[in-house]
Protein backbone atom coordinates (compact mmCIF):
# COMPACT_ATOMS: atom_id res chain seq x y z
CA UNK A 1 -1.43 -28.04 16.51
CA UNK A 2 -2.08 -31.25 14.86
CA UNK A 3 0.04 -34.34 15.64
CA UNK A 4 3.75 -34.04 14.80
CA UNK A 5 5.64 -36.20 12.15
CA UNK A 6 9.07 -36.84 12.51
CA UNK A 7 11.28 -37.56 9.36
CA UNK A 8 14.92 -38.16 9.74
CA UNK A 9 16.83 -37.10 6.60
CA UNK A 10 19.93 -38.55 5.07
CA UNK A 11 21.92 -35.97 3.19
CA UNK A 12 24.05 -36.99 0.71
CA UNK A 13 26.71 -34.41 0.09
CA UNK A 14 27.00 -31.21 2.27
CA UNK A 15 28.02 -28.65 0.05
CA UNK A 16 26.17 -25.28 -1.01
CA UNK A 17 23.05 -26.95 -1.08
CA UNK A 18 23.29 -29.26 1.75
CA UNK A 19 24.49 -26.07 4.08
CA UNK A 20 21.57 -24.67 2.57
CA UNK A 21 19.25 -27.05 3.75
CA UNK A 22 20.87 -26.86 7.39
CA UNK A 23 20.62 -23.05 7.87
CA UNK A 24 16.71 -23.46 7.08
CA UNK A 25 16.69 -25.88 9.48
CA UNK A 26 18.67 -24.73 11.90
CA UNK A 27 16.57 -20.92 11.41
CA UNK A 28 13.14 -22.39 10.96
CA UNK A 29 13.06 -26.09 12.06
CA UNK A 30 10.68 -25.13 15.43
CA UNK A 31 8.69 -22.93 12.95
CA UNK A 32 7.85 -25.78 10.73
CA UNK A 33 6.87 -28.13 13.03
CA UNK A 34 4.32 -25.58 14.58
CA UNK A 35 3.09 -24.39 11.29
CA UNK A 36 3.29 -27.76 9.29
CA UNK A 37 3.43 -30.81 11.79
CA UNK A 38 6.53 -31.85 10.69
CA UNK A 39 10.10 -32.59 12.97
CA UNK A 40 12.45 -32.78 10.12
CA UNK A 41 15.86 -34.19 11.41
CA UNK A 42 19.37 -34.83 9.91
CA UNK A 43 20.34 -38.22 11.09
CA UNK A 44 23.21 -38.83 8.65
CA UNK A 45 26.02 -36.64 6.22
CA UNK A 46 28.22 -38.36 3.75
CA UNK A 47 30.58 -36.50 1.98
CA UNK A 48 33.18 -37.75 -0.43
CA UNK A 49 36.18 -35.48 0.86
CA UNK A 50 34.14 -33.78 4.76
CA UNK A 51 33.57 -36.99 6.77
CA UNK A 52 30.37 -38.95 7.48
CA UNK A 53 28.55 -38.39 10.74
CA UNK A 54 25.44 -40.98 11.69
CA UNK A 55 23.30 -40.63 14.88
CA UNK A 56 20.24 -42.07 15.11
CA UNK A 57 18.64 -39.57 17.33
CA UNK A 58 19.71 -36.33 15.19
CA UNK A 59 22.76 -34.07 14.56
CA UNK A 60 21.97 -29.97 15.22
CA UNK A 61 22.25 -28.85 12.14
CA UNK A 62 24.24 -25.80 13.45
CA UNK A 63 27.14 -27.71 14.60
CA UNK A 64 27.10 -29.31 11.23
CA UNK A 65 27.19 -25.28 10.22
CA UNK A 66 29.93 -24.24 12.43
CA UNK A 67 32.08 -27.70 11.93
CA UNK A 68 32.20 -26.68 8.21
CA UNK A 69 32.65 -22.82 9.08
CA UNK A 70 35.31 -23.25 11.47
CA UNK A 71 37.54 -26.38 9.51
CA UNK A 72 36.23 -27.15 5.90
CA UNK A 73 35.09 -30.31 7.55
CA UNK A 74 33.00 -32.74 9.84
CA UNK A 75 35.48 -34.99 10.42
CA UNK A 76 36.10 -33.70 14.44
CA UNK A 77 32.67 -34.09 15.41
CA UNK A 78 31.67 -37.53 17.31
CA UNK A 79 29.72 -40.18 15.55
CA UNK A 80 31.89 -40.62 12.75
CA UNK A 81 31.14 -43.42 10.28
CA UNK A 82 33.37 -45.14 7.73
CA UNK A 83 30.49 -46.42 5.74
CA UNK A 84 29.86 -45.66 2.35
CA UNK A 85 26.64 -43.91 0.78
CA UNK A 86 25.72 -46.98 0.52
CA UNK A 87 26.08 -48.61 3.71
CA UNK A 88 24.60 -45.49 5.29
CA UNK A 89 21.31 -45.86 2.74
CA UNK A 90 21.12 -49.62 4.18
CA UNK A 91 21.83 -49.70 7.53
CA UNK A 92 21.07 -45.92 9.24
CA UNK A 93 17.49 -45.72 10.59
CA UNK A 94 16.00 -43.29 8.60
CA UNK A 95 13.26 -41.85 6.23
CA UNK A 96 14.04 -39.97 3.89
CA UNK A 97 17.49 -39.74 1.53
CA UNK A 98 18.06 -36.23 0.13
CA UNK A 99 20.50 -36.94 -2.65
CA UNK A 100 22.87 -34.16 -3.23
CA UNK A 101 25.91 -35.43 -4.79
CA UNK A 102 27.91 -33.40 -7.64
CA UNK A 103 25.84 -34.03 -11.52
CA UNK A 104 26.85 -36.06 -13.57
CA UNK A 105 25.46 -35.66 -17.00
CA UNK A 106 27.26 -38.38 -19.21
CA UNK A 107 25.51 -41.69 -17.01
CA UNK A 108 23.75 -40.18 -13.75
CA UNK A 109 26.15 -42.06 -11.35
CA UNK A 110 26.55 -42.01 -8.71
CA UNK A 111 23.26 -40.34 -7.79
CA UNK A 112 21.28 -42.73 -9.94
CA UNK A 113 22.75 -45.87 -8.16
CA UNK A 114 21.75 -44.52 -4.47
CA UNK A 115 18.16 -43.38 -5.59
CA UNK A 116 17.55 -46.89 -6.61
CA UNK A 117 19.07 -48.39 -3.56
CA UNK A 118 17.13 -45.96 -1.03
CA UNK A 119 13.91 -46.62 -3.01
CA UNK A 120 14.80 -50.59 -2.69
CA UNK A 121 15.13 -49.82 0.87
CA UNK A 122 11.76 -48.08 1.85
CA UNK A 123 13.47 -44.60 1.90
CA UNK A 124 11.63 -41.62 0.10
CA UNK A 125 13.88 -39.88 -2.01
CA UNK A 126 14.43 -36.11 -2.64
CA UNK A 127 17.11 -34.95 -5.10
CA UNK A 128 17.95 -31.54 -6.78
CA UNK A 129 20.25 -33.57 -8.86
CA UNK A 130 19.52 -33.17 -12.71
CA UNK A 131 21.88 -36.36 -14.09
CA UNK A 132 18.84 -38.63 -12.13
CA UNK A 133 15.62 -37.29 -13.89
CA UNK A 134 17.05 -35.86 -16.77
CA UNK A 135 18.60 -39.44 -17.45
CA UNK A 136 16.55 -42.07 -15.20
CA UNK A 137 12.88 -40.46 -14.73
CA UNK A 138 10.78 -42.98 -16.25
CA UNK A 139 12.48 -45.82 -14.60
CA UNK A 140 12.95 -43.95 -10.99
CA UNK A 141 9.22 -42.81 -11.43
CA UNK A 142 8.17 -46.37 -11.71
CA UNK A 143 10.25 -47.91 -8.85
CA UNK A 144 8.63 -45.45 -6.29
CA UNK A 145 5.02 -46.02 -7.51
CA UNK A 146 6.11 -50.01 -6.93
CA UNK A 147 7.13 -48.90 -3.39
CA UNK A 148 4.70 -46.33 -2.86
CA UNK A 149 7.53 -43.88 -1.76
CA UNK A 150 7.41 -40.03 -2.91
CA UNK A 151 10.25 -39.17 -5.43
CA UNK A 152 10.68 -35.53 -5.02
CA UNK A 153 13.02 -33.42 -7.40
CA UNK A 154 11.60 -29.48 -7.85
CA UNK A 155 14.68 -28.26 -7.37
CA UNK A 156 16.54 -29.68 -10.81
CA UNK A 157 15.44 -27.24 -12.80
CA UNK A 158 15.25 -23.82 -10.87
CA UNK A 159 16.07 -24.14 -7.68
CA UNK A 160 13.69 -23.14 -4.93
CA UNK A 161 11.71 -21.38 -7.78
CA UNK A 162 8.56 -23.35 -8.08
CA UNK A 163 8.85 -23.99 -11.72
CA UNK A 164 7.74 -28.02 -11.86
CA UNK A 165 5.81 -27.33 -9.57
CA UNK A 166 3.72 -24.59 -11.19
CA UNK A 167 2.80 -26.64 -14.25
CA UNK A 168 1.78 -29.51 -12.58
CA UNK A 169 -0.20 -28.13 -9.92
CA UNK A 170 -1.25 -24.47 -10.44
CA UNK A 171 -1.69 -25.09 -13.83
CA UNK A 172 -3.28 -28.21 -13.52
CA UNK A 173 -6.56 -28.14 -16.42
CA UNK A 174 -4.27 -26.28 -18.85
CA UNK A 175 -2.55 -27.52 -21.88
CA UNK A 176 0.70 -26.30 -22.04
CA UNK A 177 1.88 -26.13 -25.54
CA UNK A 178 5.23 -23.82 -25.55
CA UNK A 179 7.97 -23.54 -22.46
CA UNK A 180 10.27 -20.95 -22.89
CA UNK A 181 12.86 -20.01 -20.27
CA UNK A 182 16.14 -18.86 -18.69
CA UNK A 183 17.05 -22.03 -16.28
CA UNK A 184 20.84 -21.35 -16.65
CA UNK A 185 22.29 -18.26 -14.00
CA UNK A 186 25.68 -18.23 -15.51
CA UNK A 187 24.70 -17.80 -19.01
CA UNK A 188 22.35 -14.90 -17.91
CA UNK A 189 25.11 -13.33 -15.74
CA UNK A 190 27.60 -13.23 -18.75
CA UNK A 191 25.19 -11.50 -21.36
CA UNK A 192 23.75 -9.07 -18.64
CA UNK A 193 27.48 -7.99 -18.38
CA UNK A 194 28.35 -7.98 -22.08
CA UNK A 195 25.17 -5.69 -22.81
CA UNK A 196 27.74 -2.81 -20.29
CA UNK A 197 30.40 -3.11 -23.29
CA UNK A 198 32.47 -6.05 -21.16
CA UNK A 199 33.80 -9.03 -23.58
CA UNK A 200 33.08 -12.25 -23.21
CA UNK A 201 36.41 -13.70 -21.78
CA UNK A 202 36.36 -10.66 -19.27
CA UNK A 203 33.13 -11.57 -18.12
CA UNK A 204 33.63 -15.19 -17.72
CA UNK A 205 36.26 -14.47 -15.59
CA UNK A 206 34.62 -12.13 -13.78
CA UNK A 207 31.70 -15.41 -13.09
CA UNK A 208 34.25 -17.26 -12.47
CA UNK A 209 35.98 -15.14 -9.55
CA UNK A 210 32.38 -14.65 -8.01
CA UNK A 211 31.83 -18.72 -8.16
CA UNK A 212 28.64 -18.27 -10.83
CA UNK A 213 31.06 -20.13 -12.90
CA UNK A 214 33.04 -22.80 -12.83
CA UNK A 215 36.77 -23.41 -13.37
CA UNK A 216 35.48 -25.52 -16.72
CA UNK A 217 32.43 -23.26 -17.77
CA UNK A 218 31.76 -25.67 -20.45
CA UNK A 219 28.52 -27.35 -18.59
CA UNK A 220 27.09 -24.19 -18.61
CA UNK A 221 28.54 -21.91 -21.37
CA UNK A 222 27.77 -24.76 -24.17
CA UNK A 223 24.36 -25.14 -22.88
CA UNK A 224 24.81 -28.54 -21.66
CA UNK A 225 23.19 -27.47 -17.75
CA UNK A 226 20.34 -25.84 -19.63
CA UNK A 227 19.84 -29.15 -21.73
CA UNK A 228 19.54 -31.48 -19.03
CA UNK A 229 16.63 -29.05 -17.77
CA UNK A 230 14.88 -28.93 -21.34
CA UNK A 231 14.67 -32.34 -21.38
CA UNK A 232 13.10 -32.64 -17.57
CA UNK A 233 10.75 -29.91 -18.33
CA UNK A 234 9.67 -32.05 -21.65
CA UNK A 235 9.44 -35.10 -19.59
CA UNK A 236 7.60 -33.97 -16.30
CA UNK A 237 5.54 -31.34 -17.91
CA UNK A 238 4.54 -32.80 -21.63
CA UNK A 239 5.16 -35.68 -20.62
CA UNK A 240 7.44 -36.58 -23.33
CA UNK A 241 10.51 -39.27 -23.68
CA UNK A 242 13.31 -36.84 -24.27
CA UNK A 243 16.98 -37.57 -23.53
CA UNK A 244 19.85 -35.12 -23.82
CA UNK A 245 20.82 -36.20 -27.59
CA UNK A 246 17.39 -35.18 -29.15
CA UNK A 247 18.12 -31.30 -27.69
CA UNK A 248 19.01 -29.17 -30.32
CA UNK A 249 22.04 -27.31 -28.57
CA UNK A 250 24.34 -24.52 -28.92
CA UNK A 251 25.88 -22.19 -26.32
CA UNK A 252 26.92 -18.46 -26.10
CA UNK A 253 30.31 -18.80 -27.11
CA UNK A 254 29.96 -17.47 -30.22
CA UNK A 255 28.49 -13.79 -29.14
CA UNK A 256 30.31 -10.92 -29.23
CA UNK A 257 30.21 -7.17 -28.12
CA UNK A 258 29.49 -6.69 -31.68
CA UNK A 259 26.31 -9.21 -32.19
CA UNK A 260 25.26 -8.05 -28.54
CA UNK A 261 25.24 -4.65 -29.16
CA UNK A 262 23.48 -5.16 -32.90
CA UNK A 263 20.61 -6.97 -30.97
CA UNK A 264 20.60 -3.69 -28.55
CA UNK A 265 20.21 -1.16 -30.99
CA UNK A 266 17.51 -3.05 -32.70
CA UNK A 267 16.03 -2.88 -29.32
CA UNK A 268 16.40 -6.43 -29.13
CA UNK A 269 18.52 -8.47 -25.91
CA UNK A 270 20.26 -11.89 -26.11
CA UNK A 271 19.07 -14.40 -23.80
CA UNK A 272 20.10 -18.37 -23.72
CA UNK A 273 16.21 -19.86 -24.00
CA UNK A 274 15.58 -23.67 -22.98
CA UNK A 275 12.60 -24.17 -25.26
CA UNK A 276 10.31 -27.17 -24.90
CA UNK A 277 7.08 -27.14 -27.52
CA UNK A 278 4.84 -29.32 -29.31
CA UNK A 279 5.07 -30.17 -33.14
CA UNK A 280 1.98 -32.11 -33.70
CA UNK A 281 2.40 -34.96 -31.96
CA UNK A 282 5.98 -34.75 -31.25
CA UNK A 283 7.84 -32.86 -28.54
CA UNK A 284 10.91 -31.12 -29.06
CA UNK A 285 13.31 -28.90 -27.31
CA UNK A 286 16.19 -26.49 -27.87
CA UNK A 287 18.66 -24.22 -26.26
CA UNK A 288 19.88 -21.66 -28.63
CA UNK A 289 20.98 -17.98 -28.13
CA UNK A 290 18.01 -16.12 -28.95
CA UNK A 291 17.29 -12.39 -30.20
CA UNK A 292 14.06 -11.35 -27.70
CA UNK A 293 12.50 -8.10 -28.26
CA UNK A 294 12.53 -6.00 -25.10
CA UNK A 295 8.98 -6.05 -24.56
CA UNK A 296 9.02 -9.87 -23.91
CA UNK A 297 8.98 -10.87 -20.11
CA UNK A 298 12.32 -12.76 -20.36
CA UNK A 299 13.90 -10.33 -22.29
CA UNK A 300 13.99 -8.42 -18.75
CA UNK A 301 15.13 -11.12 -16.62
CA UNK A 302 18.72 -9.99 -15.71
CA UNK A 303 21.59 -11.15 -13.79
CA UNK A 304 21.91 -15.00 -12.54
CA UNK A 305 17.83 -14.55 -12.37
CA UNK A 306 15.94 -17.61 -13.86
CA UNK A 307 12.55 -17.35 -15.37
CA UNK A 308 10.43 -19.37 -16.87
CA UNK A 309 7.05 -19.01 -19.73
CA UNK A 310 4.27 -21.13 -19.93
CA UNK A 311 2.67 -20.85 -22.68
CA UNK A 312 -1.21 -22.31 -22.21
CA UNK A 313 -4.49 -22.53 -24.01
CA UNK A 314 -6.50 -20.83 -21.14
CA UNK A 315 -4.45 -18.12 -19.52
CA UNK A 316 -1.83 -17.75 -22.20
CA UNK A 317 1.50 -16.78 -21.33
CA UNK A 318 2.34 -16.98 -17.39
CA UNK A 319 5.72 -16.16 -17.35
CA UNK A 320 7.59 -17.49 -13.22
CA UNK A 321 10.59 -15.31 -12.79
CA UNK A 322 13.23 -16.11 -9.20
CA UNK A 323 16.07 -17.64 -7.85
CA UNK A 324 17.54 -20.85 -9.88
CA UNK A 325 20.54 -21.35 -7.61
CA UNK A 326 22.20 -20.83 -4.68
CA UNK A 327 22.34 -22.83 -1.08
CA UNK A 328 19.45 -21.20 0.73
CA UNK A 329 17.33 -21.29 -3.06
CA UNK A 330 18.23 -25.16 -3.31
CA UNK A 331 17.55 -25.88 0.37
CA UNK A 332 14.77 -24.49 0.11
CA UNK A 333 13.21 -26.84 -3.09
CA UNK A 334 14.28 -29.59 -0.59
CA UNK A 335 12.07 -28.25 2.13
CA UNK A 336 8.93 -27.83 -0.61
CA UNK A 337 9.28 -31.16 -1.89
CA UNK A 338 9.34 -32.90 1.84
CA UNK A 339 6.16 -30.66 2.31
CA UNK A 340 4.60 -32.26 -0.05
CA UNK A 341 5.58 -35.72 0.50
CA UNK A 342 3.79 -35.32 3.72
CA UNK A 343 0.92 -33.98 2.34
CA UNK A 344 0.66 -37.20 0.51
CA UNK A 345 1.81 -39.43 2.70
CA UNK A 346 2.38 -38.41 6.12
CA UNK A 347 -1.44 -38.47 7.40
């Protein structure tokens, strides 16, 4: 096995996706050193209502696991700090911040403001938090290239699925003219049920009892989530200067059982579709409610699925369809975008 490289992690937030992170970890942490050279270990947690924990040799990630299991918190285990986010990004020995804090669409904040502030500090960052690069990208991008630190953030737009990922790597000496795809699970959820005769309130409630949706759906329902991912698949991908207010945006609210079931016997389904495309030399982007005939590879994308089209000048469509949320799906982006950073900069 070649030479090990040890990265100790700061986690930001330890909710579904920080858990997520630590059951990978906790389940495969010996198998990724042996298979990739890498010792990847959780020095630090801060949470804004679960305690902060700091120890410079490591925490197991399982009693981080069982602490939340068994109490909802971390605030019994030893090594408690009082320190802020951003005390913890300045003064803990470590590599890497993984920034996992709640979105915030309207400024980026707080995320933005510790990005910066690990990047100032020689930290590589790793976020799955849209408000950051849907807001910030051009400015984060350029503070790590002045640091020469990896900025890593796969996992805003679908998860663990490889969607950035694809089109900048595997589809790497392809124009991309056209993205079309599902990137919001809730949406998808709610017209997958409507299509068995359910109404929309119903449904919603339904999401909302299984935790797809959330106690104000309006992030998601309005289109606002699927937005924020337009514009970071514009930016990243075409490599456009998109914010949120040049997305053209409307939600599902306004299907019915009626318009769902038109669209059904035209043999036609109702999907929410981020589209990103180019208009000569302009970029633009939408989420609308769209009519797709059944034949179309998104049109059978059902459930909290995401999936994603490419639409390119030498293979045509290639159409990405798998998990766009969830702890272990999230965790899991983490994990490919520290693999990476150490391809690039850990030999």
């Amino acid at each position: 096995m070649a030479d090990t490289t040890t990265y100790r992690l700061i986690l930001i937030g330890f909710g579904a996706a920080g858990q997520g992170l630590a059951r990978i970890l906790r389940d495969r942490g010996s198998w990724l050193e042996q298979r990739y050279g890498v010792d990847l270990r959780i020095v630090a947690v801060c949470t804004r209502n679960r305690g902060t924990v700091y120890n410079t040799t490591g925490i197991d990630p399982a009693v981080l696991l069982d602490a939340v299991a068994q109490t909802g918190h971390l605030r019994n285990l030893p090594d408690q700090r009082d320190w802020a986010p951003e005390d913890m990004i300045e003064r803990a020995d470590a590599d890497v911040l993984v920034e996992l804090s709640a979105t915030n669409l309207a400024d980026g904040e707080p995320a933005t403001s510790y990005v910066r502030l690990a990047l100032e500090n020689n930290l590589h960052v790793i976020t799955a938090n849209k408000g950051p690069i849907a807001l910030h990208l051009p400015e984060l991008r350029r503070l790590a290239t002045e640091a020469q630190l990896y900025l890593g953030y796969e996992g805003t737009v679908m998860s663990g699925t490889p969607a950035l990922r694809l089109a900048w790597s595997s589809l790497a000496g392809c124009e991309i003219s056209e993205i079309r795809g599902i990137v919001n699970g809730t949406t998808n959820y709610i017209l997958t049920q409507m299509e068995q005769g359910l109404s929309y309130a119903d449904v919603l409630a339904e999401a909302q009892r299984l935790g797809y949706a959330e106690a104000d759906p309006s992030g998601d329902v309005e289109g606002y989530d699927a937005a924020a991912k337009a514009v970071i698949l514009a930016n990243v991908v075409m490599n456009a200067h998109l914010s949120l207010s040049d997305v053209e945006r409307m939600g599902i609210t306004t299907l019915t059982r009626d318009t769902i079931e038109a669209a059904r016997a035209a043999g036609e389904r109702w999907k929410l579709i981020a589209r990103v495309w180019r208009e000569g030399e302009q970029v633009r982007a939408s989420v609308q409610p769209t009519r797709l005939p059944l034949s179309h590879p998104l049109a059978g994308v059902s459930g909290a699925t995401n999936a994603i089209t490419y639409t390119t000048d030498l293979l045509g469509d290639v159409t990405l369809i798998g998990a766009g949320a969830g702890g272990t799906a999230t965790g899991f982006a983490i994990i490919s975008d520290i693999l990476e950073m150490h391809l690039l900069w850990g030999r």
